[in-house]
PDB file of N, CA and C in Angstrom:
ATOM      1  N   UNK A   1     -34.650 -11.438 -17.279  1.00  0.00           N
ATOM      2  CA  UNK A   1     -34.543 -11.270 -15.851  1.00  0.00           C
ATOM      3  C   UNK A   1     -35.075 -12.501 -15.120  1.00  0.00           C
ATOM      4  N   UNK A   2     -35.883 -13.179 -15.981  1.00  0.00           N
ATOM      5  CA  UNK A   2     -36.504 -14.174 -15.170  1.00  0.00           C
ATOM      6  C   UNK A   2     -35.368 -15.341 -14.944  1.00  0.00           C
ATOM      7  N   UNK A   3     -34.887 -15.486 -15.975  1.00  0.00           N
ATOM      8  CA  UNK A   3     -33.683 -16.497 -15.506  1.00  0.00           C
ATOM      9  C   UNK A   3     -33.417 -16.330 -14.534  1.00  0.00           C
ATOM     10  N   UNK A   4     -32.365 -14.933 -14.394  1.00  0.00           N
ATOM     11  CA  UNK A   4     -31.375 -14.723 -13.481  1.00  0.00           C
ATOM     12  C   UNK A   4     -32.033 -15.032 -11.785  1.00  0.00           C
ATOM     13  N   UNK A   5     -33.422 -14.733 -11.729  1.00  0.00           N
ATOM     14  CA  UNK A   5     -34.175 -15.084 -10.906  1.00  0.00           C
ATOM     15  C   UNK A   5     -34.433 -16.633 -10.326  1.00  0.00           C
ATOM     16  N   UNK A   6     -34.609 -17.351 -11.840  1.00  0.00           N
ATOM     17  CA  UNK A   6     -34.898 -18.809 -11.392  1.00  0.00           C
ATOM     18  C   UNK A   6     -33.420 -19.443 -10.956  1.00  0.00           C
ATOM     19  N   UNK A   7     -32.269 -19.015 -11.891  1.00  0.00           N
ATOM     20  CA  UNK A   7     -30.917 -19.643 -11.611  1.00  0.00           C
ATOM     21  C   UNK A   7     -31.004 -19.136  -9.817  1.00  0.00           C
ATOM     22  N   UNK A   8     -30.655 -18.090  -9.700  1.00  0.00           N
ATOM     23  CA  UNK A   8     -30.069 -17.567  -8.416  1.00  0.00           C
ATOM     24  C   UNK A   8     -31.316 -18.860  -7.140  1.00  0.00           C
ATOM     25  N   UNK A   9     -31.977 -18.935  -7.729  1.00  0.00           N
ATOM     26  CA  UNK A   9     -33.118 -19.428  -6.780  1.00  0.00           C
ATOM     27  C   UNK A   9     -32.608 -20.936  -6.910  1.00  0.00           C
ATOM     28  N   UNK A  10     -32.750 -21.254  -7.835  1.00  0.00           N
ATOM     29  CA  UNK A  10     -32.380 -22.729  -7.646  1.00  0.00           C
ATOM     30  C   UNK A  10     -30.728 -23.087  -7.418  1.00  0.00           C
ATOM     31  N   UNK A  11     -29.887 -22.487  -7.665  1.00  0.00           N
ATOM     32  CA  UNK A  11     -28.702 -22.342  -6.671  1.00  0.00           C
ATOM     33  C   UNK A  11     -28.759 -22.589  -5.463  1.00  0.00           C
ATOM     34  N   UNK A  12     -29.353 -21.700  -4.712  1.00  0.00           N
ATOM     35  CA  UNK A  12     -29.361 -21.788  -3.204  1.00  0.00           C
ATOM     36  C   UNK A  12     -30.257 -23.010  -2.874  1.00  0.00           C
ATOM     37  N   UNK A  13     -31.461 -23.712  -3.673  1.00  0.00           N
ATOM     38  CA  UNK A  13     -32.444 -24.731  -3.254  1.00  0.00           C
ATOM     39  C   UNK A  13     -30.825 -25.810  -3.440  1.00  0.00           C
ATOM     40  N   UNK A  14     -30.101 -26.271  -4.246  1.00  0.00           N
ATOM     41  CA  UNK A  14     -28.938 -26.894  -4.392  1.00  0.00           C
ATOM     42  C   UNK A  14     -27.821 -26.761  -3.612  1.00  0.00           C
ATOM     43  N   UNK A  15     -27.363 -25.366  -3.034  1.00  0.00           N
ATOM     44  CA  UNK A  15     -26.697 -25.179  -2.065  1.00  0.00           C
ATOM     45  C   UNK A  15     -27.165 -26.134  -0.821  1.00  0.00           C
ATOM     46  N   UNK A  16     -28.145 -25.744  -0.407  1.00  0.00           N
ATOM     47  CA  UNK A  16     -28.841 -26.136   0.956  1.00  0.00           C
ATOM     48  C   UNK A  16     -28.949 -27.612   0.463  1.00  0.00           C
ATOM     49  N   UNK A  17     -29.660 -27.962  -0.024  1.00  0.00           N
ATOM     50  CA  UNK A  17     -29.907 -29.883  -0.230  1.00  0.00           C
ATOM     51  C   UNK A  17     -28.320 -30.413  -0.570  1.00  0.00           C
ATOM     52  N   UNK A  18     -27.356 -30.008  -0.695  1.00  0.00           N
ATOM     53  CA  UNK A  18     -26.344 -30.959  -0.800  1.00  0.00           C
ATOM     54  C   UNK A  18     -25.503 -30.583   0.489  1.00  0.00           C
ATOM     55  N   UNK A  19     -25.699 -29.806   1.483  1.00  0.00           N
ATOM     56  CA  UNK A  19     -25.116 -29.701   2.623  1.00  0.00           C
ATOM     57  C   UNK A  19     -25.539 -30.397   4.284  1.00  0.00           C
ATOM     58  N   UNK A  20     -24.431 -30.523   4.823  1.00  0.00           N
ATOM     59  CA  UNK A  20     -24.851 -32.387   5.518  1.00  0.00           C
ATOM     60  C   UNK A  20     -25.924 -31.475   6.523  1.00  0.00           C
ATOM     61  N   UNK A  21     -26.060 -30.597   7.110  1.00  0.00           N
ATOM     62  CA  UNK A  21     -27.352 -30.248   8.264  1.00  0.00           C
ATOM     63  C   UNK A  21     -28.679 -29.903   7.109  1.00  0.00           C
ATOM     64  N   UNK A  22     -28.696 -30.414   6.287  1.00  0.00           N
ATOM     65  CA  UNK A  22     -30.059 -29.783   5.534  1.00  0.00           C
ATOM     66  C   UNK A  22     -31.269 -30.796   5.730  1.00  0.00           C
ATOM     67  N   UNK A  23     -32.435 -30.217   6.023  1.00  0.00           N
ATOM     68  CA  UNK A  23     -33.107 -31.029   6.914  1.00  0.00           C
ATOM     69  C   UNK A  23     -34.463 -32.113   6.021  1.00  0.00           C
ATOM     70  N   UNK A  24     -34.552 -31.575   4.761  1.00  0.00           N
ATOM     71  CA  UNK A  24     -35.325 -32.063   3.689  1.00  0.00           C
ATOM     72  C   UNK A  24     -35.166 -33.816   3.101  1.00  0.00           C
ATOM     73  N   UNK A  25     -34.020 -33.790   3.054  1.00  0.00           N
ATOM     74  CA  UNK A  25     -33.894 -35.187   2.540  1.00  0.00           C
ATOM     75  C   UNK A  25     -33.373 -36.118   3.471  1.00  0.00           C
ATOM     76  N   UNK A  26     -33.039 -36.987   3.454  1.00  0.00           N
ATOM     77  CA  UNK A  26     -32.529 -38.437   4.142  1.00  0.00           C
ATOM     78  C   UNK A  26     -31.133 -38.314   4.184  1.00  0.00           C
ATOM     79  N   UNK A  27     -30.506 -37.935   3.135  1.00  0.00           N
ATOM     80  CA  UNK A  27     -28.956 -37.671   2.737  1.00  0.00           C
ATOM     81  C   UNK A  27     -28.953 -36.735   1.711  1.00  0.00           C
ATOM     82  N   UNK A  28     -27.993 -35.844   1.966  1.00  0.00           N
ATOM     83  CA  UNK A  28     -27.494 -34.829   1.126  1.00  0.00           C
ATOM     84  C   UNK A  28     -27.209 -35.122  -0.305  1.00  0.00           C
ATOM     85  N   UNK A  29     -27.029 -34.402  -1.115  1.00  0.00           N
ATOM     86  CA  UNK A  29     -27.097 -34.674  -2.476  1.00  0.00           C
ATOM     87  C   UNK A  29     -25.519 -34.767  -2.844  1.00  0.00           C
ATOM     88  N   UNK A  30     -25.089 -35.356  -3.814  1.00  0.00           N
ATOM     89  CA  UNK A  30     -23.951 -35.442  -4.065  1.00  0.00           C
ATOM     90  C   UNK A  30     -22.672 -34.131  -4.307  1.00  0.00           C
ATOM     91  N   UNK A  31     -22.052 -34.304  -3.955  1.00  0.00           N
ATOM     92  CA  UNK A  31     -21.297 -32.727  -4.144  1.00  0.00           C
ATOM     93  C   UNK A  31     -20.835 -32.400  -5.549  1.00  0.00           C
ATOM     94  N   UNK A  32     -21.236 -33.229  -6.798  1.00  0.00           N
ATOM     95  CA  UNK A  32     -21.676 -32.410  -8.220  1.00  0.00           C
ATOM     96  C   UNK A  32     -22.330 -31.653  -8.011  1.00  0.00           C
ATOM     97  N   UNK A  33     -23.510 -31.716  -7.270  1.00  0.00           N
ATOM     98  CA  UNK A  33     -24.522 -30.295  -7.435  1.00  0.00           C
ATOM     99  C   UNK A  33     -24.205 -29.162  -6.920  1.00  0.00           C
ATOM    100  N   UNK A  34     -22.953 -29.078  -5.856  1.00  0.00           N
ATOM    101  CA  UNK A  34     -22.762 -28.025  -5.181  1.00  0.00           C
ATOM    102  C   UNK A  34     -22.012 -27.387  -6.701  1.00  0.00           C
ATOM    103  N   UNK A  35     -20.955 -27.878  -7.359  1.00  0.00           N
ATOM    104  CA  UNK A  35     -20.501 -27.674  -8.518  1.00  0.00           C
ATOM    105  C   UNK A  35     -21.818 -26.777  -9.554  1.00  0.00           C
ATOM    106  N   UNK A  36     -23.271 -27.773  -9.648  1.00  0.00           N
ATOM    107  CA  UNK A  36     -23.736 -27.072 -10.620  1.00  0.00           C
ATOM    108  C   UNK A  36     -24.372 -25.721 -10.270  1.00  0.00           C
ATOM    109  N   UNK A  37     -24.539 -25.514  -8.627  1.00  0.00           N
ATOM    110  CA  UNK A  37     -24.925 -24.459  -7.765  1.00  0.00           C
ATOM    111  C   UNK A  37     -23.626 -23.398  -8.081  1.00  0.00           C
ATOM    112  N   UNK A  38     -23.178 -23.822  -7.693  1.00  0.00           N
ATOM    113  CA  UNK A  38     -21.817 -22.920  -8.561  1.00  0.00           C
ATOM    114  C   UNK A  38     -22.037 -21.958  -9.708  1.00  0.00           C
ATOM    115  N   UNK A  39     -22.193 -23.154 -10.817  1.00  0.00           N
ATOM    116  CA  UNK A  39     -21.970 -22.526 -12.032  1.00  0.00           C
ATOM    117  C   UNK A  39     -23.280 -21.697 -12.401  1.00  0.00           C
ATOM    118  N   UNK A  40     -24.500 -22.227 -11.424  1.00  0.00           N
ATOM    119  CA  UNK A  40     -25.893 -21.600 -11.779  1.00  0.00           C
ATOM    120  C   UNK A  40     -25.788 -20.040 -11.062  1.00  0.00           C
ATOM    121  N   UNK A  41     -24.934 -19.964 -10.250  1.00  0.00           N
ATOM    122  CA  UNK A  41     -24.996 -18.849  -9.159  1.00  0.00           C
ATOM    123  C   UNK A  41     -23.804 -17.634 -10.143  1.00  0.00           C
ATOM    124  N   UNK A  42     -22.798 -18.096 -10.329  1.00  0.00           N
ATOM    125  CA  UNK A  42     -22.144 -17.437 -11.480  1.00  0.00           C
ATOM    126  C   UNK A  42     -22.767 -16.981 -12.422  1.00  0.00           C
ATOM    127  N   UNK A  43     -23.464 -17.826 -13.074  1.00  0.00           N
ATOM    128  CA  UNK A  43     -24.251 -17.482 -14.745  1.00  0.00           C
ATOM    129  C   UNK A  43     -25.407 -16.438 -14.215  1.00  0.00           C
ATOM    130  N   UNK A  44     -25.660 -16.649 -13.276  1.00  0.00           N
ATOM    131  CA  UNK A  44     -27.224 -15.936 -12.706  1.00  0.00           C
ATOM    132  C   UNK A  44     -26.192 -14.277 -12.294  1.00  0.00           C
ATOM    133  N   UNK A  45     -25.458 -14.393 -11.620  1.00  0.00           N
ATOM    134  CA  UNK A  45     -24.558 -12.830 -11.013  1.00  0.00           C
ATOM    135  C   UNK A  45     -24.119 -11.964 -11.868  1.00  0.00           C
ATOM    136  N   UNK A  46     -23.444 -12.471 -13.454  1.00  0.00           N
ATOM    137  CA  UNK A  46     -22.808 -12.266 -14.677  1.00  0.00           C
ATOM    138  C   UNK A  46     -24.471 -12.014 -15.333  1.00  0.00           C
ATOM    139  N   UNK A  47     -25.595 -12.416 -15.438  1.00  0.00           N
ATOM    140  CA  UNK A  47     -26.951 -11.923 -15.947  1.00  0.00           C
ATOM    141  C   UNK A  47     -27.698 -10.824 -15.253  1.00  0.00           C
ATOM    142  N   UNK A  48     -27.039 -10.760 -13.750  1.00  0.00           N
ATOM    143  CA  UNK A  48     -28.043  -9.360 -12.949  1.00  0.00           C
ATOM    144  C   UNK A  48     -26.399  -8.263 -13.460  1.00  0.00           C
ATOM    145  N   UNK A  49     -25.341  -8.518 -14.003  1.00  0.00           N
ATOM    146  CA  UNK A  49     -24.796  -7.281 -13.572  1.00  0.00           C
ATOM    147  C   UNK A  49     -25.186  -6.883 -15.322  1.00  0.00           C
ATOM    148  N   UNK A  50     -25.207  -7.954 -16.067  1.00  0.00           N
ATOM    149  CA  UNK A  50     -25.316  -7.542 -17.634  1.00  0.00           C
ATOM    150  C   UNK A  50     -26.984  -6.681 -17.750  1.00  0.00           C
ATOM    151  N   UNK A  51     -27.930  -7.386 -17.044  1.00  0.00           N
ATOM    152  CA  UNK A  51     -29.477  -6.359 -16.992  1.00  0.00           C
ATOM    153  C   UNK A  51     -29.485  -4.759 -15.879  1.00  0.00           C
ATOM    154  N   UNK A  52     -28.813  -5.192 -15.476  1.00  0.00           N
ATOM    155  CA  UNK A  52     -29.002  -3.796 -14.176  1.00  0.00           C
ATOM    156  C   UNK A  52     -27.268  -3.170 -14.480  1.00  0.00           C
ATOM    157  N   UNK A  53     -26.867  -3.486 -14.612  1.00  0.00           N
ATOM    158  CA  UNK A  53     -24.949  -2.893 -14.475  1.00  0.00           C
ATOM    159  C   UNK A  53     -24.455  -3.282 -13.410  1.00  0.00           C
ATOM    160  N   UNK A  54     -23.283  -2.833 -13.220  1.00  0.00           N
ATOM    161  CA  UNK A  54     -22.079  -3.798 -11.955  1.00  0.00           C
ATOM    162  C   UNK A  54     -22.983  -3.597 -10.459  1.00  0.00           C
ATOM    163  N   UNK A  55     -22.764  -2.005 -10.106  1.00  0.00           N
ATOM    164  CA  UNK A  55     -23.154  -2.148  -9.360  1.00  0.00           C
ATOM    165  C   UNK A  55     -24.178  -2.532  -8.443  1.00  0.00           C
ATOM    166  N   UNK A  56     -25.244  -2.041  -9.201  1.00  0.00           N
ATOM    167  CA  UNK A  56     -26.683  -2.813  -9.164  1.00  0.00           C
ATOM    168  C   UNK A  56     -27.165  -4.067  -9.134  1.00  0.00           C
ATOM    169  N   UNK A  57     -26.074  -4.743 -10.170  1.00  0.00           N
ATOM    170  CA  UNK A  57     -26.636  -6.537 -10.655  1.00  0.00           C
ATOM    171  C   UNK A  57     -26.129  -6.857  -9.200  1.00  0.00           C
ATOM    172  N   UNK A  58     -24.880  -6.565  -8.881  1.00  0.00           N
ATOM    173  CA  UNK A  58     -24.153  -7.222  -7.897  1.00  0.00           C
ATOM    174  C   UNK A  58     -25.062  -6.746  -6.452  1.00  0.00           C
ATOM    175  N   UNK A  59     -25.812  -5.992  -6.304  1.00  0.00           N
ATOM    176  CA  UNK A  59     -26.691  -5.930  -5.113  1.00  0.00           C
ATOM    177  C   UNK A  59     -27.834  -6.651  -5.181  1.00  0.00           C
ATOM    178  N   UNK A  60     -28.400  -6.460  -5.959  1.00  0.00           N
ATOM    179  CA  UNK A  60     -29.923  -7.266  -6.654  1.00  0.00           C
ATOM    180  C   UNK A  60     -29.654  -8.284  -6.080  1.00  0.00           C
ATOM    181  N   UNK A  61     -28.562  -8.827  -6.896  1.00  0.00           N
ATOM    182  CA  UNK A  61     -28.051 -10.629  -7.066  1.00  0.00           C
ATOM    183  C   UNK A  61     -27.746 -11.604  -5.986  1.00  0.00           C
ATOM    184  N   UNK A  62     -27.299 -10.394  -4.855  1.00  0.00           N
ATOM    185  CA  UNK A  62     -26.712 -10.604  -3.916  1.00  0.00           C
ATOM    186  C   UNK A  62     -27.978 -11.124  -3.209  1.00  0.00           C
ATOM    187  N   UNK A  63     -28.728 -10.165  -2.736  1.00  0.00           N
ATOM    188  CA  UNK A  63     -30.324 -10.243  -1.947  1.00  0.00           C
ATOM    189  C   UNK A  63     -30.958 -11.483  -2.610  1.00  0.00           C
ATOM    190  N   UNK A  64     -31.003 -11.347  -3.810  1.00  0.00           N
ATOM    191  CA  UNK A  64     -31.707 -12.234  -4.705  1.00  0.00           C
ATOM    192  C   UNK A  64     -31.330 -13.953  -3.855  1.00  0.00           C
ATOM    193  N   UNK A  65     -30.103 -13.417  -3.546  1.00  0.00           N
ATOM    194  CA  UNK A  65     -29.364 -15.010  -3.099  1.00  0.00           C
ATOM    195  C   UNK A  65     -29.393 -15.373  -1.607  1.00  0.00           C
ATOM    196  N   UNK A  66     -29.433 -14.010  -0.547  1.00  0.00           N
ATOM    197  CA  UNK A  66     -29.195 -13.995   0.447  1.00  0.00           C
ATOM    198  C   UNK A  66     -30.955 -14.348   1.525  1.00  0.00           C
ATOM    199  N   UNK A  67     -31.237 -13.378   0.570  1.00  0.00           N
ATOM    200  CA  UNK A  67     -32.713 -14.021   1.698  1.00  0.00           C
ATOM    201  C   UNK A  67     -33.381 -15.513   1.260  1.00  0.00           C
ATOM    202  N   UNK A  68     -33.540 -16.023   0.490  1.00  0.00           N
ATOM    203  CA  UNK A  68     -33.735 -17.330   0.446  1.00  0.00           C
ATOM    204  C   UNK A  68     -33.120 -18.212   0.858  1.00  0.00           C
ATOM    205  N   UNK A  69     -31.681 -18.085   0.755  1.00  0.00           N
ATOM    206  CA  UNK A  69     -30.251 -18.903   1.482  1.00  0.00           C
ATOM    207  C   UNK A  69     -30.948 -18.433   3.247  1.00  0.00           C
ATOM    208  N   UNK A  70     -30.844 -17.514   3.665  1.00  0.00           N
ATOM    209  CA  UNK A  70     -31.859 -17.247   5.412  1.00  0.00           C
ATOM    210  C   UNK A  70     -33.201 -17.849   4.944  1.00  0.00           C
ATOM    211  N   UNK A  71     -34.456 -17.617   3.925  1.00  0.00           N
ATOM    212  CA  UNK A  71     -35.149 -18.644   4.545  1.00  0.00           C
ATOM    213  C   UNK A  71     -35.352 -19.962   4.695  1.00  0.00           C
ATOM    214  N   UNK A  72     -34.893 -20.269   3.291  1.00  0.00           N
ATOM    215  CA  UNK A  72     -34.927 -22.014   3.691  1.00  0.00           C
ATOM    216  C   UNK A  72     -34.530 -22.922   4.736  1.00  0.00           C
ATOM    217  N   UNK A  73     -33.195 -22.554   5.020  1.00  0.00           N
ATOM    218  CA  UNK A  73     -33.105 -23.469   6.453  1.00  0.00           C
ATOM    219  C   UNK A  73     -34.073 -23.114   7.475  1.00  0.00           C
ATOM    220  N   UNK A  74     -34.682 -21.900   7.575  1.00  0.00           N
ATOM    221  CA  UNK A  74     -35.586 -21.327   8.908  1.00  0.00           C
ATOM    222  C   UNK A  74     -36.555 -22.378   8.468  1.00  0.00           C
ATOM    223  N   UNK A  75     -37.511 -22.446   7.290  1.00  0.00           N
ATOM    224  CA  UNK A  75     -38.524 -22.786   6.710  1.00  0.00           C
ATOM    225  C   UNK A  75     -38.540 -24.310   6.831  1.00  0.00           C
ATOM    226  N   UNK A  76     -37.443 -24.527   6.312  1.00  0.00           N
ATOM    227  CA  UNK A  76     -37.596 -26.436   6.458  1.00  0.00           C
ATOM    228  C   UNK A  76     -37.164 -26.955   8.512  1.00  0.00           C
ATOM    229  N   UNK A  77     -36.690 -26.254   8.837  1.00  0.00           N
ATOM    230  CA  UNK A  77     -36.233 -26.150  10.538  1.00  0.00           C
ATOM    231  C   UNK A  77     -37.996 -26.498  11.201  1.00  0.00           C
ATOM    232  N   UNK A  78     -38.507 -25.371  10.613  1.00  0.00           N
ATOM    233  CA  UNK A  78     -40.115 -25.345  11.034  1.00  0.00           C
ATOM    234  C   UNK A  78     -40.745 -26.369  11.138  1.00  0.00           C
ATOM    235  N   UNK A  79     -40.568 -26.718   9.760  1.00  0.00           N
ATOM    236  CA  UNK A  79     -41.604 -27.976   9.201  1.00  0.00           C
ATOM    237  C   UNK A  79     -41.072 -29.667   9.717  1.00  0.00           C
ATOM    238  N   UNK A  80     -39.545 -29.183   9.619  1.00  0.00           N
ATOM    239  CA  UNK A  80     -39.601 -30.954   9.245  1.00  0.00           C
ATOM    240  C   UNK A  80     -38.626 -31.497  11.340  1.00  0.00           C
ATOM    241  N   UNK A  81     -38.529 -30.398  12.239  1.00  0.00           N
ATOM    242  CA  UNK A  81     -37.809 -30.695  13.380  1.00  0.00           C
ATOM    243  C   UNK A  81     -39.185 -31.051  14.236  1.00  0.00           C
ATOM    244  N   UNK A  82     -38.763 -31.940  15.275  1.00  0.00           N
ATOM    245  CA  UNK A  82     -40.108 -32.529  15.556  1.00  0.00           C
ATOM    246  C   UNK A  82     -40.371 -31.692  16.975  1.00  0.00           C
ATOM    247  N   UNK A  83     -39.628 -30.904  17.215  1.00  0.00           N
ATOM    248  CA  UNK A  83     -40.284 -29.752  18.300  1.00  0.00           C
ATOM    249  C   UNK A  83     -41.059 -28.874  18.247  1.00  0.00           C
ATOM    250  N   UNK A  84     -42.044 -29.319  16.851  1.00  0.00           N
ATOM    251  CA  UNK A  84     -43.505 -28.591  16.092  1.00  0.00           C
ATOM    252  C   UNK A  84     -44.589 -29.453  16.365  1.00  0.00           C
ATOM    253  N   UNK A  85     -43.838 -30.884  17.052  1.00  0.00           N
ATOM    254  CA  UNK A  85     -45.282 -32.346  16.442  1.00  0.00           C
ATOM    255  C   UNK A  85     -45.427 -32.154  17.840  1.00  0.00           C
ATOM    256  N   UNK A  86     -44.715 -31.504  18.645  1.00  0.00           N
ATOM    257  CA  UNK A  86     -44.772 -31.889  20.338  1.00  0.00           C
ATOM    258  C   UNK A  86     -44.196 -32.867  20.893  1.00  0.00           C
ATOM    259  N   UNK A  87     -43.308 -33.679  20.071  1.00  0.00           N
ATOM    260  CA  UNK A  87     -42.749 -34.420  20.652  1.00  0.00           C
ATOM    261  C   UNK A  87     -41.142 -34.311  21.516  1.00  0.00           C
ATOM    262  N   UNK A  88     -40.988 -35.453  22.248  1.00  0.00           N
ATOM    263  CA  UNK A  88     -40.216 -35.188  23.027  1.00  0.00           C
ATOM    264  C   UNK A  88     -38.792 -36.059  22.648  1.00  0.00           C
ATOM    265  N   UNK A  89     -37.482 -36.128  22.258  1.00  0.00           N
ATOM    266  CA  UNK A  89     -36.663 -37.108  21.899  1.00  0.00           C
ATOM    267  C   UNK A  89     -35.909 -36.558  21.745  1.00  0.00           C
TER     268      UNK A  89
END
């Protein structure tokens, strides 16, 4: 289970860093990784429905994917937009 946990998780950290508004890096990551986000997000969905069954894996998996995909952009928005430092620009 822990996989399916770390894949699904690091999917979405790969989703978000290779897409052009993502606020962490300088430039987005190359669009191979959206590819390996892909295949990590597949292998991880096909592991929650094989531990829990269809219907279940496919809800788990889903959440598993959906609230981190909502927090990270909130989370890095926070930290790294400069309408936190007080500045004005």
């Amino acid at each position: 289970m822990w996989f399916a946990i770390l894949a699904t998780l690091a999917s979405v950290v790969l989703f978000y860093l290779s897409d052009r508004q993502q606020r962490w890096l300088d430039q987005p990551l190359p669009g191979l990784s959206r590819l390996l986000a892909l295949l990590l997000l597949a292998a991880a969905a096909a592991l929650w429905m094989v531990i829990l069954g269809v219907g279940v894996g496919l809800f788990v998996g889903l959440w598993v994917f959906a609230l981190p995909a909502i927090l990270l952009p909130l989370i890095a928005g926070h930290y790294r937009d400069s309408f936190q430092r007080g500045q004005r620009g």
